[in-house]
Protein backbone atom coordinates (compact mmCIF):
# COMPACT_ATOMS: atom_id res chain seq x y z
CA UNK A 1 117.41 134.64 42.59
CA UNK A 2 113.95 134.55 44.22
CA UNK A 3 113.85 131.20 44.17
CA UNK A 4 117.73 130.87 45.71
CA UNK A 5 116.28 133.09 48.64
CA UNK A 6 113.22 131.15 48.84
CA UNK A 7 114.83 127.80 49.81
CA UNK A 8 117.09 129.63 51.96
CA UNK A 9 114.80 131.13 54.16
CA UNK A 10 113.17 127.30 53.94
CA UNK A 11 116.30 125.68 55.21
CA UNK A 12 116.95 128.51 57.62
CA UNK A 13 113.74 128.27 59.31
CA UNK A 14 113.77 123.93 59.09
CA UNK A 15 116.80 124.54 61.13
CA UNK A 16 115.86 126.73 63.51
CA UNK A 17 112.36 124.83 63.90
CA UNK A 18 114.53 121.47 64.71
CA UNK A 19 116.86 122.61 66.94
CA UNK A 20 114.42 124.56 68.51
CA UNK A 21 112.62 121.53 68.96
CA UNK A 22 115.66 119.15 69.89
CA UNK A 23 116.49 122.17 72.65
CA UNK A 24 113.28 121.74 73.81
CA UNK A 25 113.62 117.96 74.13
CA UNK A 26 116.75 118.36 76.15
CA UNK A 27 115.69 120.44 78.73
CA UNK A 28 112.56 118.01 79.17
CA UNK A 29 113.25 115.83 82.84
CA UNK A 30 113.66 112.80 82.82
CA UNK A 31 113.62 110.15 85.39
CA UNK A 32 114.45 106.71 85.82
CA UNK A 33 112.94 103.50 87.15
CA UNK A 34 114.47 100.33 87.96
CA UNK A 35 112.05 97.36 87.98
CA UNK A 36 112.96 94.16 89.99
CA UNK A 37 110.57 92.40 87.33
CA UNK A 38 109.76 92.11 83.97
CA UNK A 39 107.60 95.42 82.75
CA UNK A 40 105.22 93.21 82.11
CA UNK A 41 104.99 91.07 84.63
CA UNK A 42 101.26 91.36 85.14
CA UNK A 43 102.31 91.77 88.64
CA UNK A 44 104.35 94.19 90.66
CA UNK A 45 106.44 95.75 88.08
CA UNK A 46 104.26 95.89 85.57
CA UNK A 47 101.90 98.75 88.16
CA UNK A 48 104.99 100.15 88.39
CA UNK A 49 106.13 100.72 84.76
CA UNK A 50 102.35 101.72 84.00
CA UNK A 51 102.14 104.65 86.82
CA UNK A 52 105.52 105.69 85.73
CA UNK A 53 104.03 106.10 81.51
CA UNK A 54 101.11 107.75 83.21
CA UNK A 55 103.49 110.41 85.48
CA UNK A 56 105.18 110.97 81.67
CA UNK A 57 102.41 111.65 79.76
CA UNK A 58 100.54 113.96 82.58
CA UNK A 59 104.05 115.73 83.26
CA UNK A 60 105.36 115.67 80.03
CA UNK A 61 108.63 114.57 81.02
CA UNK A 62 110.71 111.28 80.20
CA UNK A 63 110.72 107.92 81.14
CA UNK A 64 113.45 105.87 81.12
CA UNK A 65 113.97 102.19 82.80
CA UNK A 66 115.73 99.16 83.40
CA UNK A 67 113.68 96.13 84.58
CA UNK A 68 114.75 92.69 85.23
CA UNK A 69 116.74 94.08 88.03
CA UNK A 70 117.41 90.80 90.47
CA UNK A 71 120.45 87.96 90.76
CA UNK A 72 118.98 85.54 88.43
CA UNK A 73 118.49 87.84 84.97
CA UNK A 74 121.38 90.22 86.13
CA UNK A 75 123.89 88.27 88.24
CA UNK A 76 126.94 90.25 89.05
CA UNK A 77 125.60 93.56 88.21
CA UNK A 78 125.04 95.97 90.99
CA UNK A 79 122.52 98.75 91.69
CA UNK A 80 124.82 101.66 91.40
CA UNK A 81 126.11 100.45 88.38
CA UNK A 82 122.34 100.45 86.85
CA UNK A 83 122.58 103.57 88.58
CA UNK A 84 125.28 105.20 86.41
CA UNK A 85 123.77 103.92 83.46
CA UNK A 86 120.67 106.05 84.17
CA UNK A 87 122.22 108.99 85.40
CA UNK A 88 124.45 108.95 81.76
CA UNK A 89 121.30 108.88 80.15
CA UNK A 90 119.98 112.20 81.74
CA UNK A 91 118.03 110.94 84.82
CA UNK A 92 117.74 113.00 87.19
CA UNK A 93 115.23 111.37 89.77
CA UNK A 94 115.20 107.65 89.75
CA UNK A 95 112.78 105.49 91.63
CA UNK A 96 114.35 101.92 92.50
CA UNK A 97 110.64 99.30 93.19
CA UNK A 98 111.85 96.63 95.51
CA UNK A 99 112.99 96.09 99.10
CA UNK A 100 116.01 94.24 98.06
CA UNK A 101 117.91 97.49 96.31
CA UNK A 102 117.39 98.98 100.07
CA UNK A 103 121.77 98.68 100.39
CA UNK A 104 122.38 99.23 96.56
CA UNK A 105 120.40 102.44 95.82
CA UNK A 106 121.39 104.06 99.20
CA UNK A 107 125.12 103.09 98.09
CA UNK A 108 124.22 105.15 94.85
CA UNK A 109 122.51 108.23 96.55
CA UNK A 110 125.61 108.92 98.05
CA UNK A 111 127.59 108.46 95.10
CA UNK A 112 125.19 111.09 93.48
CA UNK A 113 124.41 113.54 95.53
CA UNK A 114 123.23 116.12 92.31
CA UNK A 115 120.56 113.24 91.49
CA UNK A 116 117.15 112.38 93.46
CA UNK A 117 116.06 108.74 94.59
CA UNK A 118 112.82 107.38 95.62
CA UNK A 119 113.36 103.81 97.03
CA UNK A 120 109.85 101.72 97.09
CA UNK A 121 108.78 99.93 100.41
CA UNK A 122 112.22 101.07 102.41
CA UNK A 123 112.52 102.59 105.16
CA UNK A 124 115.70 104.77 105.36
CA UNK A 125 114.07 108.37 105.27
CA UNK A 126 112.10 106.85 108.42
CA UNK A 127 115.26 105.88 110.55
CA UNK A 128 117.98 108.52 108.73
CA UNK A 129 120.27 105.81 107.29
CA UNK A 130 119.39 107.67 103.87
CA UNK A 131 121.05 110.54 102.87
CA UNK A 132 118.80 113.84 102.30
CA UNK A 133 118.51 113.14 98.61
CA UNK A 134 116.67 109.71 99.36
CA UNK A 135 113.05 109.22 100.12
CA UNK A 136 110.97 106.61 100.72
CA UNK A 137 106.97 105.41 98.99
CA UNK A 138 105.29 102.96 100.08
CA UNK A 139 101.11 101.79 99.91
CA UNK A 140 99.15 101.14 102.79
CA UNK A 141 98.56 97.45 101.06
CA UNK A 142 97.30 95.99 104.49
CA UNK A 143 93.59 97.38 103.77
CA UNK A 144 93.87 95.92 100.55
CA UNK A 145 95.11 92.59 101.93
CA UNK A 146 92.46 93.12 104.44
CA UNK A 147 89.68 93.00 101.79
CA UNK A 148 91.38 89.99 100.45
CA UNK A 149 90.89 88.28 103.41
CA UNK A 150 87.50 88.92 103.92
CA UNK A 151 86.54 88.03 100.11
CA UNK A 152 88.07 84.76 100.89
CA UNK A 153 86.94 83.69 103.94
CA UNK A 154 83.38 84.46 103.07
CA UNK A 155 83.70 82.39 99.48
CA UNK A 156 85.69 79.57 100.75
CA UNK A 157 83.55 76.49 101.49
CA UNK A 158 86.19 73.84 103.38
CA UNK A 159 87.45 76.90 105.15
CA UNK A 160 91.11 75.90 104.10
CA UNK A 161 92.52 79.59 102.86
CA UNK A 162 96.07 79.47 101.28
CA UNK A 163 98.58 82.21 101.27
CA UNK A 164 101.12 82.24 98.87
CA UNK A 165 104.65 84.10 100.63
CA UNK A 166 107.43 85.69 98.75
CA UNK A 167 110.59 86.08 100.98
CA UNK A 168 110.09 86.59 104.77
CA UNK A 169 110.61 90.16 105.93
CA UNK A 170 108.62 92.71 107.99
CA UNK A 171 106.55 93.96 104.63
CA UNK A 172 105.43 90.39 103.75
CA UNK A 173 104.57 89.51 107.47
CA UNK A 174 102.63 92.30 107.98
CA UNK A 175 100.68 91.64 104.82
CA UNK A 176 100.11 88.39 105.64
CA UNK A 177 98.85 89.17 108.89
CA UNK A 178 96.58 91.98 107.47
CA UNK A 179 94.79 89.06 105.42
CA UNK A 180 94.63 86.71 108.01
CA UNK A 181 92.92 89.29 110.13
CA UNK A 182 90.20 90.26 107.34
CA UNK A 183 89.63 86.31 106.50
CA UNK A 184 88.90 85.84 110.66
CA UNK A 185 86.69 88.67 110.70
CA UNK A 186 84.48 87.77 107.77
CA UNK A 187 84.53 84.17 109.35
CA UNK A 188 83.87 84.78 112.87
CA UNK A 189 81.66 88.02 112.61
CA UNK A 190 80.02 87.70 109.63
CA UNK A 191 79.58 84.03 108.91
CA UNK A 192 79.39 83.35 112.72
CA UNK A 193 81.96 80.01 112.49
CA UNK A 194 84.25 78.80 114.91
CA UNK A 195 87.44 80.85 114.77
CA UNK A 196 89.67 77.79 115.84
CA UNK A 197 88.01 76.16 112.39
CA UNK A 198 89.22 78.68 110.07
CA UNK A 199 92.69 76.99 108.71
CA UNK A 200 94.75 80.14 107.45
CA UNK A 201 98.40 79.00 105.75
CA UNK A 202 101.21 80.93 104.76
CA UNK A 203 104.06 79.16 102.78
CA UNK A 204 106.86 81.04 101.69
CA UNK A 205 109.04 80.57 98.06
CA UNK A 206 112.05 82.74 99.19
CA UNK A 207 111.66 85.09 96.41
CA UNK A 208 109.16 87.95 95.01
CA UNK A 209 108.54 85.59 91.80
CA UNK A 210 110.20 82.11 90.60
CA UNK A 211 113.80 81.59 90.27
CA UNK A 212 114.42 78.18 89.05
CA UNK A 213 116.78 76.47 91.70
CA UNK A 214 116.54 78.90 94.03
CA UNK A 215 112.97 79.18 95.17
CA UNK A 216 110.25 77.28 95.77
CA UNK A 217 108.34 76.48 93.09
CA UNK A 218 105.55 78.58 94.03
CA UNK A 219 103.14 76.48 90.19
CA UNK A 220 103.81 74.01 92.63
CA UNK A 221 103.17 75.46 95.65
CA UNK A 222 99.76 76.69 94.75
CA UNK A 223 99.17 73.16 93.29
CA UNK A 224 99.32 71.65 96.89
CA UNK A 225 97.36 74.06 98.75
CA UNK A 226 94.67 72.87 95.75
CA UNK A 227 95.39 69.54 95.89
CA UNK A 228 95.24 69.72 99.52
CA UNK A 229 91.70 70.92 100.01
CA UNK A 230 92.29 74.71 100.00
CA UNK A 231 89.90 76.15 98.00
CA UNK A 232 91.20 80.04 98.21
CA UNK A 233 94.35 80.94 97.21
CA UNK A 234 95.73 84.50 98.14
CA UNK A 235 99.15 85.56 96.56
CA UNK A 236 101.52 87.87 98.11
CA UNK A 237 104.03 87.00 95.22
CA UNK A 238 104.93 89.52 92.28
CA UNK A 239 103.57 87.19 89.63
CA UNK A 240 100.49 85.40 89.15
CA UNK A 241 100.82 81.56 89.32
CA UNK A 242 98.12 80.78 92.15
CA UNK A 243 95.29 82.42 89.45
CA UNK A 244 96.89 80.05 86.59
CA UNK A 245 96.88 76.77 88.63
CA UNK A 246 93.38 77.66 90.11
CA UNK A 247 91.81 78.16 86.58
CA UNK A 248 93.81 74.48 85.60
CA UNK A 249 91.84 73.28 88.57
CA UNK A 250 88.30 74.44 87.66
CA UNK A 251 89.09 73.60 84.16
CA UNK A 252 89.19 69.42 85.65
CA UNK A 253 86.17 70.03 87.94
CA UNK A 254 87.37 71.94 91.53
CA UNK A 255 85.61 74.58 92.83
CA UNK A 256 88.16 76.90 93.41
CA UNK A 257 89.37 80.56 93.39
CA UNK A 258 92.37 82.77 93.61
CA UNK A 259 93.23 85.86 94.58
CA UNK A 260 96.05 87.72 92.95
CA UNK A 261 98.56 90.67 93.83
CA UNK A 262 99.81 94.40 93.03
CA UNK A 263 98.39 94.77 89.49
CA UNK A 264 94.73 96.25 88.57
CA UNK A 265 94.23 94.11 85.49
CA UNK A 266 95.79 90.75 87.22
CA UNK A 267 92.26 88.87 86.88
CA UNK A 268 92.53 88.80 82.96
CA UNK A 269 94.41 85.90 83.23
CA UNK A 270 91.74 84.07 84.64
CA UNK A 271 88.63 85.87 85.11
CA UNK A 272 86.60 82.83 85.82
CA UNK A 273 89.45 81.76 88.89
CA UNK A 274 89.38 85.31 90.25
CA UNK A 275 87.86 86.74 93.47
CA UNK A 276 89.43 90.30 92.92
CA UNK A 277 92.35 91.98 92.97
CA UNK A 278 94.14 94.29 96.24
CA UNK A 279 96.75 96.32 93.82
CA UNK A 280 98.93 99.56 94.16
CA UNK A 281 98.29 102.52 92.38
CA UNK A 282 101.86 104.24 92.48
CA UNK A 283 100.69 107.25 90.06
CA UNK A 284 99.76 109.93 93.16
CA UNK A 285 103.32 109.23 94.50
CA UNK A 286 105.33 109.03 91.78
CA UNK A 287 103.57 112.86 91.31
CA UNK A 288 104.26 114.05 94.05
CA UNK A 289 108.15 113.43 94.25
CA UNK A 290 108.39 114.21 89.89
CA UNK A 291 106.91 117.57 90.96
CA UNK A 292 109.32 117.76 94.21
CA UNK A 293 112.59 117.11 91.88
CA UNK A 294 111.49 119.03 88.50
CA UNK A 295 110.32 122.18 91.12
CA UNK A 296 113.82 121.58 93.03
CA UNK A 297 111.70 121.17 96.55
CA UNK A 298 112.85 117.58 97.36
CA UNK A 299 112.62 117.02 101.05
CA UNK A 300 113.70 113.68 102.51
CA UNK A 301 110.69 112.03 102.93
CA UNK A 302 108.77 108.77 104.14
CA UNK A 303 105.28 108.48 102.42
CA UNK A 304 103.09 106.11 103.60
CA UNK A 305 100.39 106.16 101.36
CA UNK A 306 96.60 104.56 101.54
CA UNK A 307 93.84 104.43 99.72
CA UNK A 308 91.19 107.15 98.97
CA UNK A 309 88.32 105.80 100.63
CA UNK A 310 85.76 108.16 99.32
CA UNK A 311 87.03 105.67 95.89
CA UNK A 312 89.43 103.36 96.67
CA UNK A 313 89.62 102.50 92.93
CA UNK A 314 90.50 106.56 91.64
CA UNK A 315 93.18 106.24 89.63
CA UNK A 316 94.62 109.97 90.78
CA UNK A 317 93.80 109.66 94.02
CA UNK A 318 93.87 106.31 95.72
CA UNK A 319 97.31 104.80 95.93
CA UNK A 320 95.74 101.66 96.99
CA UNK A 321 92.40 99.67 95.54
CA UNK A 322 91.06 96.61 95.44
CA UNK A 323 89.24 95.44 92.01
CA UNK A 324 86.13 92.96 92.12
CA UNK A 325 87.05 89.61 90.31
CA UNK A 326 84.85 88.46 87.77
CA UNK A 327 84.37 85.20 90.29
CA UNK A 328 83.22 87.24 93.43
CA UNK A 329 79.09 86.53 93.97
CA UNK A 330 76.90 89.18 94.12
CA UNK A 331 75.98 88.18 97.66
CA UNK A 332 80.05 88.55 99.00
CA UNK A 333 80.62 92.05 96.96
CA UNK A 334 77.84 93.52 98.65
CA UNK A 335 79.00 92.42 102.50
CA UNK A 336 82.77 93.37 100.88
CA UNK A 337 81.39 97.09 100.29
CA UNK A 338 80.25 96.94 103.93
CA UNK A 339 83.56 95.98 105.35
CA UNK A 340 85.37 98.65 102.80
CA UNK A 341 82.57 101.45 104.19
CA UNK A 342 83.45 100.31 107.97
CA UNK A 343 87.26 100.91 107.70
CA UNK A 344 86.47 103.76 106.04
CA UNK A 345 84.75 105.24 108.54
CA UNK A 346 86.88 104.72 111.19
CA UNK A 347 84.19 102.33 113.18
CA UNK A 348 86.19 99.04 112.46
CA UNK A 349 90.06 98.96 113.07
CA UNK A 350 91.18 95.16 112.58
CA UNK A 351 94.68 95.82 114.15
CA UNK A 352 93.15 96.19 118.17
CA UNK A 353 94.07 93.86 120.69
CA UNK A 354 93.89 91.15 122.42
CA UNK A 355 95.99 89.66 119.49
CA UNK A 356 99.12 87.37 120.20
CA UNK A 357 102.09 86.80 118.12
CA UNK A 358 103.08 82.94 116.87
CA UNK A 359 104.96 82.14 120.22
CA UNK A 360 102.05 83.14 122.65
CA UNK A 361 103.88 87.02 123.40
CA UNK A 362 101.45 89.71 123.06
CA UNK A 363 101.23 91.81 119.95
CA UNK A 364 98.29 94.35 121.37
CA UNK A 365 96.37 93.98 124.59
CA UNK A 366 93.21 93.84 125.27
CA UNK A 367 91.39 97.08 123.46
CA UNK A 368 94.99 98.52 122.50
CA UNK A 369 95.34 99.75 118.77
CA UNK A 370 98.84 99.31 116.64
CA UNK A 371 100.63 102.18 116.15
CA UNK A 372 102.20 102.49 112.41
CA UNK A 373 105.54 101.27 113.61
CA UNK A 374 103.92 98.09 115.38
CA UNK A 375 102.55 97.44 112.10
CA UNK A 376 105.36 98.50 109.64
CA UNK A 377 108.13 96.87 111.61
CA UNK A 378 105.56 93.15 112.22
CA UNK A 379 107.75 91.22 114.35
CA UNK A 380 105.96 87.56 114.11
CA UNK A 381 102.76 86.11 111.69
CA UNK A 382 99.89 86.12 114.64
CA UNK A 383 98.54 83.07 116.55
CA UNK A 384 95.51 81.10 114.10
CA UNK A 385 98.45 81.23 111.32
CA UNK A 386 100.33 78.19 110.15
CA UNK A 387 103.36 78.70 108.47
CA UNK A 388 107.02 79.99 110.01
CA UNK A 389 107.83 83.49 110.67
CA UNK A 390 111.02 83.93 110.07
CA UNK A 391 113.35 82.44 107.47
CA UNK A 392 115.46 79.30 108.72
């Protein structure tokens, strides 16, 4: 009989542990993520995916995600559709990373107005196209392009500097232009060269990464700037081709570099290619808005985040960073920490006029400093750029 009573109370409290536990489980929150890229794209994505583990483990919530979210692994499927699918699985918040979901993941805030989205580089919170249950995150990735710029100008020895463009849109213009203006200023001010020799290209693929057929090839791409004596390459594209075909090119002899995009660890794949890295660090956002929905005190919002500049490299605190490449002399670090202590400070603001757009207009006049919306909403690349601004 004892012994009867004994498993009993054994089963009985198994139970209760398990369901206890599964109950627990449940009620954890979970949110969603929908990547435009592989998760492990060493790129764009991939910072994405690795904030959004972090944000679980710190918050102790749930993760769940879809990635390869674009036309050419997906075609036919929409965003709201993804959307359902997450929103059956329990999400509650879900966080949609590229400017091309801007139409589908405001379509499917509407369409769920019990659920909260956070749409990555949009702008719909800013102008009130988005209903109240979508908000906007974004990096203030011009500093970090900024520092690319610099890094590259004052390595580069034919003064050819290579840009390598994803689609054309007011995000990768004013990126583009925020490296341009960091190469000129580490040309002209601090290696005191001719401006007007400083050759600065931008050419576009029509994509955030490769899509056989459809883009430009951008192996190829980065093989021409090489091939054509550009010795920097800077990538604005998810993925990380222009570090592969630069470490191919020291590999036969060239003395080249590149300069890769969006993900902390990027220069593994070629530390001996790599002049550093300008990468988002989405984990302080994603916090905030996980706390906003799990509390219940969402507020539409547009975040605009930069970087921490008392350490532009804290991982809880700096939403943007740039890492030092493996490749990057002792000699350019040390005037890079300069430039980084200058912004910082306030002393040196690279967006003050006189600075002209592509067709000779003015951007800013003489003295005049860009407001956020001159810069968020970049109109043209700026004169001492090759390369079209806008898509034909």
């Amino acid at each position: 009989m004892k012994q009867r009573v004994t498993v009993f109370l054994l089963i009985f409290f198994t139970t209760i542990f398990f369901v206890s536990g599964a109950a627990r489980a449940e009620k954890k929150f979970t949110f969603g993520l929908l990547l435009v890229g592989p998760y492990n794209d060493h790129g764009w994505s991939q910072a994405h995916f690795e904030a959004a583990k972090a944000v679980e483990k710190e918050l102790d919530v749930n993760l769940i995600y879809i990635d390869k979210v674009n036309p050419a692994d997906r075609p036919g499927v929409t965003i709201p559709q993804l959307v359902d699918e997450l929103v059956s699985r329990g999400a509650k918040l879900i966080i949609a990373n590229s400017d091309d979901m801007k139409d589908g993941i405001r379509e499917a805030a509407l369409q769920h107005p019990d659920v909260y989205f956070l749409h990555i580089s949009g702008d719909d919170a800013l102008t009130g196209k988005g209903p109240d249950n979508l908000s906007n995150l974004m990096g203030r990735m011009e500093y970090g392009k900024m520092i690319a710029g610099f890094v590259a100008a004052m390595t580069t020895k034919t003064g050819k500097i290579g840009y390598l463009g994803p689609l054309i849109n007011d995000e990768t213009r004013r990126l583009a232009v925020s490296t341009y203006l960091g190469a000129r200023y580490a040309w002209e001010k601090i290696r005191k060269k001719n401006p007007d020799e400083l050759v600065f290209q931008v050419s576009w693929i029509g994509f955030w990464f490769n899509i056989p057929g459809v883009t430009a090839d951008p192996t190829q791409v980065a093989q021409n700037f090489f091939n054509s004596g550009f010795d920097v390459v800077i990538s604005g594209i998810d993925t990380t081709e222009a570090l592969t075909v630069a470490a191919q090119k020291r590999k036969q002899g060239q003395e080249v570099w590149a300069i890769p995009y969006d993900y902390k660890d990027a220069c593994n794949e070629a530390p001996d290619a790599c002049l550093g890295t300008p990468y988002y660090n989405w984990k302080p956002g994603f916090v905030h808005f996980v706390k906003a929905a799990m509390s219940g005190n969402w507020k539409k919002e547009w975040l605009w985040l930069g970087p921490d500049w008392s350490d532009i490299n804290n991982p809880d605190t700096s939403s943007v960073g740039f890492m030092p490449g493996p490749a990057l002399s002792a000699e350019v670090s040390s005037a890079m920490n300069d430039f980084v202590r200058q912004m910082a400070s306030g002393s040196l603001n690279l967006f003050t006029g006189p600075l002209y757009y592509q067709d000779g207009t003015v951007f800013l006049e003489e003295g005049q400093q860009a407001t956020d919306e001159q810069i968020w909403y970049m109109k043209q690349l700026l004169q001492g750029m090759i390369g079209p601004s806008s898509a034909k």
